[in-house]
PDB file of N, CA and C in Angstrom:
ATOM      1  N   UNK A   1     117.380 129.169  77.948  1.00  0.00           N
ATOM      2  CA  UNK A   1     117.878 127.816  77.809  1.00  0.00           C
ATOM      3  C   UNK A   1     116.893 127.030  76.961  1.00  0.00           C
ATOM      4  N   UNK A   2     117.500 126.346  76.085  1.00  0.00           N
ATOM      5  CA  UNK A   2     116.593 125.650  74.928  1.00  0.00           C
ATOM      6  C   UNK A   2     117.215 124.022  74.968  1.00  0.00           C
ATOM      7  N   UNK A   3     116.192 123.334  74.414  1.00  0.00           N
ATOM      8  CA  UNK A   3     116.062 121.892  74.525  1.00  0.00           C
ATOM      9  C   UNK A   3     116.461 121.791  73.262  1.00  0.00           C
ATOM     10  N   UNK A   4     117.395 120.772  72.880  1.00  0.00           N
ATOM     11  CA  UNK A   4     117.005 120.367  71.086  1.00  0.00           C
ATOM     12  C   UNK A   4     115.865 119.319  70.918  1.00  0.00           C
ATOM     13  N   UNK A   5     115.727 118.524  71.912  1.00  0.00           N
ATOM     14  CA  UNK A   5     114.992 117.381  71.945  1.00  0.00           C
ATOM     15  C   UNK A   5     113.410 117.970  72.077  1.00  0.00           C
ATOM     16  N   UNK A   6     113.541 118.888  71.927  1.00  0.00           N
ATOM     17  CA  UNK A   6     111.572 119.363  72.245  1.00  0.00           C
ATOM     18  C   UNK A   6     111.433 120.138  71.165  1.00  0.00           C
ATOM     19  N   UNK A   7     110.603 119.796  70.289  1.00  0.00           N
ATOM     20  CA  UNK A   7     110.133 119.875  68.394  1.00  0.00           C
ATOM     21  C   UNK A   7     108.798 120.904  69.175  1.00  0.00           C
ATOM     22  N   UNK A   8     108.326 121.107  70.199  1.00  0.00           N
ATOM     23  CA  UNK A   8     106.590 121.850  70.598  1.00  0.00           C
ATOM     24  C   UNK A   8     106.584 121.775  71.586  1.00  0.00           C
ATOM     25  N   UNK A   9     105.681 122.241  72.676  1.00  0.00           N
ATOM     26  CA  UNK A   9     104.953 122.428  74.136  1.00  0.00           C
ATOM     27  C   UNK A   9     103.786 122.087  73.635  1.00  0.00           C
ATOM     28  N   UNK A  10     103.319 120.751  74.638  1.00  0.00           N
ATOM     29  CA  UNK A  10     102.012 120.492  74.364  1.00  0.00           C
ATOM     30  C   UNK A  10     101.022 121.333  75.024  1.00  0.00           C
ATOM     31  N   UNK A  11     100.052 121.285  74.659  1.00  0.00           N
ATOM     32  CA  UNK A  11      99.097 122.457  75.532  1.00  0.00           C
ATOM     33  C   UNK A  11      98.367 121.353  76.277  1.00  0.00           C
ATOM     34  N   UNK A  12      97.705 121.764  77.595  1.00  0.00           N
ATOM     35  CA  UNK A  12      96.960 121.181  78.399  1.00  0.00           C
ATOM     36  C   UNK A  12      95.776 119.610  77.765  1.00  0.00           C
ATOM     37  N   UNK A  13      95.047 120.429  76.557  1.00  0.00           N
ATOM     38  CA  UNK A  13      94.638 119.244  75.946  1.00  0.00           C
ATOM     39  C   UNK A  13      95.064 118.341  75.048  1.00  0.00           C
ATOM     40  N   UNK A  14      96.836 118.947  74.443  1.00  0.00           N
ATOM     41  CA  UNK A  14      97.236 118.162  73.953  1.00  0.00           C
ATOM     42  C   UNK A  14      97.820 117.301  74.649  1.00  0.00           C
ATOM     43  N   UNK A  15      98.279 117.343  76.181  1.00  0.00           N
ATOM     44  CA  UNK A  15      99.073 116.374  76.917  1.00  0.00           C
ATOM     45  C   UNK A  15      97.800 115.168  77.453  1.00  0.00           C
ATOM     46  N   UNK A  16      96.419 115.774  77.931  1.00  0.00           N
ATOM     47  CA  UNK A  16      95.231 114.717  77.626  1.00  0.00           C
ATOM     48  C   UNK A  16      95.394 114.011  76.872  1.00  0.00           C
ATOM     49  N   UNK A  17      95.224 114.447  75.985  1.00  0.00           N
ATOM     50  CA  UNK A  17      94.935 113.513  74.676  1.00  0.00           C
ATOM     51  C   UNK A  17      96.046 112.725  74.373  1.00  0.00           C
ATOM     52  N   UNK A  18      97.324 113.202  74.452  1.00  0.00           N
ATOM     53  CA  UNK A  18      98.671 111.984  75.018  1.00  0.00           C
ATOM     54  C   UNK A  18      97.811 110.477  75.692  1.00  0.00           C
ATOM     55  N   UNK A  19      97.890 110.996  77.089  1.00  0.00           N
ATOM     56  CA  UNK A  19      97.504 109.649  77.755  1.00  0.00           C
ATOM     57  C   UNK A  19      96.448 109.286  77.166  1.00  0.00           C
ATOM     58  N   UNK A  20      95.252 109.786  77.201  1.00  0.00           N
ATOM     59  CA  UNK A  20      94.344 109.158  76.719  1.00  0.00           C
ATOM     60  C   UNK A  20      94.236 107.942  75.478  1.00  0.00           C
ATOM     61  N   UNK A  21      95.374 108.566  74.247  1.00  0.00           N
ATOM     62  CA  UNK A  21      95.687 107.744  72.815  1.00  0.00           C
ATOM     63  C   UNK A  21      96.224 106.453  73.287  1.00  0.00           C
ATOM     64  N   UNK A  22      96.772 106.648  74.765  1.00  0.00           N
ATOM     65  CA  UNK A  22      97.983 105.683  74.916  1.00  0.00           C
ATOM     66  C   UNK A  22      97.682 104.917  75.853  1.00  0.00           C
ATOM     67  N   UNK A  23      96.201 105.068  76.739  1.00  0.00           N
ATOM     68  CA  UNK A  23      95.445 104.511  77.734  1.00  0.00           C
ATOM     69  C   UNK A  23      96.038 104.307  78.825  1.00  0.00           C
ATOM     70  N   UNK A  24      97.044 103.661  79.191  1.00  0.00           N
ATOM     71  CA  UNK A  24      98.333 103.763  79.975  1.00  0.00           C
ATOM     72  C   UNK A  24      99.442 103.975  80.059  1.00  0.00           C
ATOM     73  N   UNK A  25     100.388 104.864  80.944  1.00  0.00           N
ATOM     74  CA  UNK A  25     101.619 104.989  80.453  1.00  0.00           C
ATOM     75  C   UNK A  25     102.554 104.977  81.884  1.00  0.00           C
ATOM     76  N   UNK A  26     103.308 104.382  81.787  1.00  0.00           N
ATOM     77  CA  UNK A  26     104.555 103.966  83.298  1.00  0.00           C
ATOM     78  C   UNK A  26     105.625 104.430  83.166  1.00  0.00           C
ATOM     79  N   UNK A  27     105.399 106.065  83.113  1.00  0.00           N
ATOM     80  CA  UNK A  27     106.771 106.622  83.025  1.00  0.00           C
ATOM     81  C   UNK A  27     107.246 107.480  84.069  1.00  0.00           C
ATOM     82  N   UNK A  28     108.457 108.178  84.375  1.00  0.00           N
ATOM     83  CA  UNK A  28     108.539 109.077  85.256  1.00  0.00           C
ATOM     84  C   UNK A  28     108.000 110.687  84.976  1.00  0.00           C
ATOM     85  N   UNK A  29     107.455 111.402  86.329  1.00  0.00           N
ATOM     86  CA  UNK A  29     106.770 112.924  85.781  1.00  0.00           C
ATOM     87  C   UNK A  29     108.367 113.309  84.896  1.00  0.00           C
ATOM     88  N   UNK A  30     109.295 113.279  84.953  1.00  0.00           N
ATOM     89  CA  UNK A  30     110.177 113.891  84.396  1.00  0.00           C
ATOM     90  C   UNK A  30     110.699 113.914  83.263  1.00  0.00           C
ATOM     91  N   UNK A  31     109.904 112.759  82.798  1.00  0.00           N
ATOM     92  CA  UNK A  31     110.361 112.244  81.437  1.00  0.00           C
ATOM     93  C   UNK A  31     109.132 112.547  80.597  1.00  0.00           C
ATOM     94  N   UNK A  32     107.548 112.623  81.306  1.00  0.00           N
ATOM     95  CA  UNK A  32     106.170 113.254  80.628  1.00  0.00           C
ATOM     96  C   UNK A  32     106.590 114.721  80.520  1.00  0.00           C
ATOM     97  N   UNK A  33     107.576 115.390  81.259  1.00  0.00           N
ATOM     98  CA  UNK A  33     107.708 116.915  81.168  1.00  0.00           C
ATOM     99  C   UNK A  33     108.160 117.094  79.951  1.00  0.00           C
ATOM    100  N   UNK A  34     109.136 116.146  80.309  1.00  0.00           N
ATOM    101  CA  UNK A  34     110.204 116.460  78.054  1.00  0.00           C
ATOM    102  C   UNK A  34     109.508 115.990  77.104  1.00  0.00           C
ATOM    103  N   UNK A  35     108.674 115.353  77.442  1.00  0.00           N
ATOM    104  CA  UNK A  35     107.933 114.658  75.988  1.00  0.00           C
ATOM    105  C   UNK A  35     106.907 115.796  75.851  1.00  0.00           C
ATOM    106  N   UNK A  36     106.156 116.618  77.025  1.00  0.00           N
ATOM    107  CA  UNK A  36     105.055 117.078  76.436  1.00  0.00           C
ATOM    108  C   UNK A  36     105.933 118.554  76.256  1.00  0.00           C
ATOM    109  N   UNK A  37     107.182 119.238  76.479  1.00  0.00           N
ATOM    110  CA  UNK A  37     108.136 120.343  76.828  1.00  0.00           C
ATOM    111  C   UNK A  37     107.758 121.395  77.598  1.00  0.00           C
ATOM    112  N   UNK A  38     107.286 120.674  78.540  1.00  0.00           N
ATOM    113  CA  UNK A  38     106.866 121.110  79.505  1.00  0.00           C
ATOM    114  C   UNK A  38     108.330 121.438  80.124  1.00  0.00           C
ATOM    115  N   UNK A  39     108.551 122.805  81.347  1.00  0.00           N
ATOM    116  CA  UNK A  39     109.651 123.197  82.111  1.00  0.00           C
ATOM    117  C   UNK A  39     110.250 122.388  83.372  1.00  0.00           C
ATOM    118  N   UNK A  40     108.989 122.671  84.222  1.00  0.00           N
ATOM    119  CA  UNK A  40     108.640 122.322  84.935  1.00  0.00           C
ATOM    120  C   UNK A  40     107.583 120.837  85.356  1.00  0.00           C
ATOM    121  N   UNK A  41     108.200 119.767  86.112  1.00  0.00           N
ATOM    122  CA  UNK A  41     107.751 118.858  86.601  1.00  0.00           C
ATOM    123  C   UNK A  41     106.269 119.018  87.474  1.00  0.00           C
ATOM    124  N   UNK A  42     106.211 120.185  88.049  1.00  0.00           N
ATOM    125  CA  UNK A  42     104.874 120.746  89.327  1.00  0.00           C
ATOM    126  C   UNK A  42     103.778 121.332  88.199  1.00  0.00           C
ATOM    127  N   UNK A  43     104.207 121.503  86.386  1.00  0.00           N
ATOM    128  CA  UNK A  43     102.957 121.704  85.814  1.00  0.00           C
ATOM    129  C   UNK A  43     102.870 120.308  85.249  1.00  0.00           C
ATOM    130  N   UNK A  44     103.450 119.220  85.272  1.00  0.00           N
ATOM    131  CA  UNK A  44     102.547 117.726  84.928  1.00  0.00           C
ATOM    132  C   UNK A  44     101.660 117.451  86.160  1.00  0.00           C
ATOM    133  N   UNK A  45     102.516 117.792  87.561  1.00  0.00           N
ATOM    134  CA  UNK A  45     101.712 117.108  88.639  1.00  0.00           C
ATOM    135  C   UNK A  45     100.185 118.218  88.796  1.00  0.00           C
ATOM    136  N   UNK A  46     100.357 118.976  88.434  1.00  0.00           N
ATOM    137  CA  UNK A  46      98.601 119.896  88.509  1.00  0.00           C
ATOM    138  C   UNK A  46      98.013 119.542  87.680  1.00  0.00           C
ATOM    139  N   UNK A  47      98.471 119.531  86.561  1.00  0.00           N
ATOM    140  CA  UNK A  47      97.819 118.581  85.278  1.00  0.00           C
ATOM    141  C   UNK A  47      97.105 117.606  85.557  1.00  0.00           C
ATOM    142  N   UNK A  48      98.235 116.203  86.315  1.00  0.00           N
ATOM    143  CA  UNK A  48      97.437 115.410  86.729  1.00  0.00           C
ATOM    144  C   UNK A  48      96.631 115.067  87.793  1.00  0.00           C
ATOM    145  N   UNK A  49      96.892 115.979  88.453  1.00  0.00           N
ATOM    146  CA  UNK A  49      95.655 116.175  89.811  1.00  0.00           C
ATOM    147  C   UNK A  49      94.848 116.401  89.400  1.00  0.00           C
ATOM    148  N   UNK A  50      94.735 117.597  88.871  1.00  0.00           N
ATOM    149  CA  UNK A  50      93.387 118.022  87.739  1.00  0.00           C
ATOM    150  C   UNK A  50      92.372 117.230  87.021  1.00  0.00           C
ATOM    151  N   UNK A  51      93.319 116.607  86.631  1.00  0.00           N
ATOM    152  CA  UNK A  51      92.588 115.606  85.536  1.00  0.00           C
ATOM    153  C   UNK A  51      92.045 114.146  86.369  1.00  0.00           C
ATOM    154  N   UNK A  52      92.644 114.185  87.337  1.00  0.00           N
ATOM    155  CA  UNK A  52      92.309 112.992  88.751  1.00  0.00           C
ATOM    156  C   UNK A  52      90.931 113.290  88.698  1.00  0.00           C
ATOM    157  N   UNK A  53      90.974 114.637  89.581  1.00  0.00           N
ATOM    158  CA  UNK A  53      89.526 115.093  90.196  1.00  0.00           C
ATOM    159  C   UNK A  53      88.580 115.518  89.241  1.00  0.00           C
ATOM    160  N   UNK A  54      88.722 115.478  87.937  1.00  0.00           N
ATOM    161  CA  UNK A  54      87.620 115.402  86.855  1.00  0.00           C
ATOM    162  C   UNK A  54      87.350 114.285  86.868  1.00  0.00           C
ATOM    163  N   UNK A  55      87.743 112.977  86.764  1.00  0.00           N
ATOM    164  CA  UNK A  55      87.888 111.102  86.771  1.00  0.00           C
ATOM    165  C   UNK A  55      88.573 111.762  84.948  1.00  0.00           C
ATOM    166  N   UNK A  56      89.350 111.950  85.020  1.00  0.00           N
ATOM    167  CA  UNK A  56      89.642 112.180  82.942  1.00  0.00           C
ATOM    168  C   UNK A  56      90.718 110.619  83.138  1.00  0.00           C
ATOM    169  N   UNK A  57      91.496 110.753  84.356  1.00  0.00           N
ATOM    170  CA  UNK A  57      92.950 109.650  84.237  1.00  0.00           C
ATOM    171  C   UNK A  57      92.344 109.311  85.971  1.00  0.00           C
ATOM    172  N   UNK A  58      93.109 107.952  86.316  1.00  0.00           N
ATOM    173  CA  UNK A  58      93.923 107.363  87.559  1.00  0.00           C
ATOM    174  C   UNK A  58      95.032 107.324  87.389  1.00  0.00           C
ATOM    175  N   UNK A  59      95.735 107.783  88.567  1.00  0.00           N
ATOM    176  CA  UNK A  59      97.143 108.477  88.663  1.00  0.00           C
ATOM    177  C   UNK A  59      97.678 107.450  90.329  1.00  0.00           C
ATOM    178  N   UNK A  60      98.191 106.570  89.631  1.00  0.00           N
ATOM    179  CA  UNK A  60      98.871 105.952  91.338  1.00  0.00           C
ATOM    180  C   UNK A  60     100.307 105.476  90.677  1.00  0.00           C
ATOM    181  N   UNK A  61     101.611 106.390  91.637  1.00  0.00           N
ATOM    182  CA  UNK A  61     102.608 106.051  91.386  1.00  0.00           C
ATOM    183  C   UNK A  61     103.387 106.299  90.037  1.00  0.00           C
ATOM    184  N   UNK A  62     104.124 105.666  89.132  1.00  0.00           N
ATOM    185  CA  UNK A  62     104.203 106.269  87.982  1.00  0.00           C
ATOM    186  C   UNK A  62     103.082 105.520  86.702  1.00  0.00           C
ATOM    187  N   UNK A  63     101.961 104.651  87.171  1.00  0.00           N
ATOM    188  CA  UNK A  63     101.310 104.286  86.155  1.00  0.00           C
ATOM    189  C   UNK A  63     100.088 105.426  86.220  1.00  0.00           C
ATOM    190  N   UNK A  64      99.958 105.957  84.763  1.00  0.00           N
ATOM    191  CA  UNK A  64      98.707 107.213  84.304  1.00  0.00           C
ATOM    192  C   UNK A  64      97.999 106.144  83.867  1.00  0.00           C
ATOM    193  N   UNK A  65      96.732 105.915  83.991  1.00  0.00           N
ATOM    194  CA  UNK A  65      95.692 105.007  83.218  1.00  0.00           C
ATOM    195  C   UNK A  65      94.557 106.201  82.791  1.00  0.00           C
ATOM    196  N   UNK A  66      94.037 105.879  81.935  1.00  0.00           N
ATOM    197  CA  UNK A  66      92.855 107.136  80.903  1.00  0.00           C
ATOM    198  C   UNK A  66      91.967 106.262  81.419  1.00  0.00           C
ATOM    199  N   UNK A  67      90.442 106.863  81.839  1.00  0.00           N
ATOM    200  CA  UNK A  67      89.402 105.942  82.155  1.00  0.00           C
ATOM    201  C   UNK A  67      88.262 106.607  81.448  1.00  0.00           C
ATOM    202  N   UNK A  68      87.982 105.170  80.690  1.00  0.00           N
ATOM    203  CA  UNK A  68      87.542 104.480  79.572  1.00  0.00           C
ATOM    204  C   UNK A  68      85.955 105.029  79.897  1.00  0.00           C
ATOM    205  N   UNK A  69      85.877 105.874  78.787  1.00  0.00           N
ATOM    206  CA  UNK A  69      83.885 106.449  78.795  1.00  0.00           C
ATOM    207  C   UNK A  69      83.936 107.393  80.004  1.00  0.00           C
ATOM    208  N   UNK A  70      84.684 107.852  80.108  1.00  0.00           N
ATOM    209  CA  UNK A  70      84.629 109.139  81.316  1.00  0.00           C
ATOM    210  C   UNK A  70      85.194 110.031  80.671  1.00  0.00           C
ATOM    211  N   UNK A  71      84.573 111.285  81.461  1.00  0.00           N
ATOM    212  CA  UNK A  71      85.572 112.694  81.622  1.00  0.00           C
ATOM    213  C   UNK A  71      85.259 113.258  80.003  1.00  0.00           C
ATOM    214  N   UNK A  72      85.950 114.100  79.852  1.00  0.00           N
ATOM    215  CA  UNK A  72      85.704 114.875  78.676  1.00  0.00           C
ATOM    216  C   UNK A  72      86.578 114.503  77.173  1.00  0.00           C
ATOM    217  N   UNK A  73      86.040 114.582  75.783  1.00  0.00           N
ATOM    218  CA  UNK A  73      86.738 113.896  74.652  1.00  0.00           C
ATOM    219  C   UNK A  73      87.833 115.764  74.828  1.00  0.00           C
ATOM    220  N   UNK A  74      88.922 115.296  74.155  1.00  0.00           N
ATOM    221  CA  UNK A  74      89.981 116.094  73.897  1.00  0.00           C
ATOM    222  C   UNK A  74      89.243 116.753  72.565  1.00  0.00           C
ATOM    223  N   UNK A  75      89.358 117.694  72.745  1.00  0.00           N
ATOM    224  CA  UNK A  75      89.170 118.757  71.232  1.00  0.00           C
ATOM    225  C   UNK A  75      89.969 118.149  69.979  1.00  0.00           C
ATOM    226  N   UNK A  76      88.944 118.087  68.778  1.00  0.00           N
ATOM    227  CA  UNK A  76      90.120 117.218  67.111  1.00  0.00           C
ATOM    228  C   UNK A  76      90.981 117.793  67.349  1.00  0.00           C
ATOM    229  N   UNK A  77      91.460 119.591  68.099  1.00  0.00           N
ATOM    230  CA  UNK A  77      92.663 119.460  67.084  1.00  0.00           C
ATOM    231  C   UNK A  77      93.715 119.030  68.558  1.00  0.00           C
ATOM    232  N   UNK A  78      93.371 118.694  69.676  1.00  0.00           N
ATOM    233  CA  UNK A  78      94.327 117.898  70.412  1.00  0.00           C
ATOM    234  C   UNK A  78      94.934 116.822  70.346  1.00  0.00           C
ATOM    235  N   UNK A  79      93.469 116.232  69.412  1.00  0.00           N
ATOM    236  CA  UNK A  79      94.169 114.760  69.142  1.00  0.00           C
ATOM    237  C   UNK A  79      94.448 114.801  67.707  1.00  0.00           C
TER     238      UNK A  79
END
């Protein structure tokens, strides 16, 4: 089963580097799945647990916030 609407699959540091460019974002996990073409909704939410317990993002509800001078820079070619 194929998407027309998904041009790539972001890879782990390219979906970082998403929020991060965008500092905050108030969307639903289901709608970060299609944007990054991702399958599955339970690989954004490990993603962002992940990235919780590094401090890379704050994750409450559907607002992602990137925190500012923390956590690790995304690799050039992520961003």
């Amino acid at each position: 089963m194929t998407d027309n609407n998904v041009t790539r699959v972001f890879s782990p540091d390219e979906a970082l580097a998403f929020v991060i460019e965008r500092g905050v974002i108030a969307m639903p996990i289901s709608e970060l799945a299609a944007a990054w073409g991702w399958p599955h909704c339970t690989q954004v939410y490990r993603a962002l647990d992940r990235w919780v317990r590094d401090r890379q993002i704050e994750h409450q509800g559907k607002v992602i916030r990137a925190r500012a001078g923390e956590g690790r820079t995304p690799s050039p070619a992520a961003a």
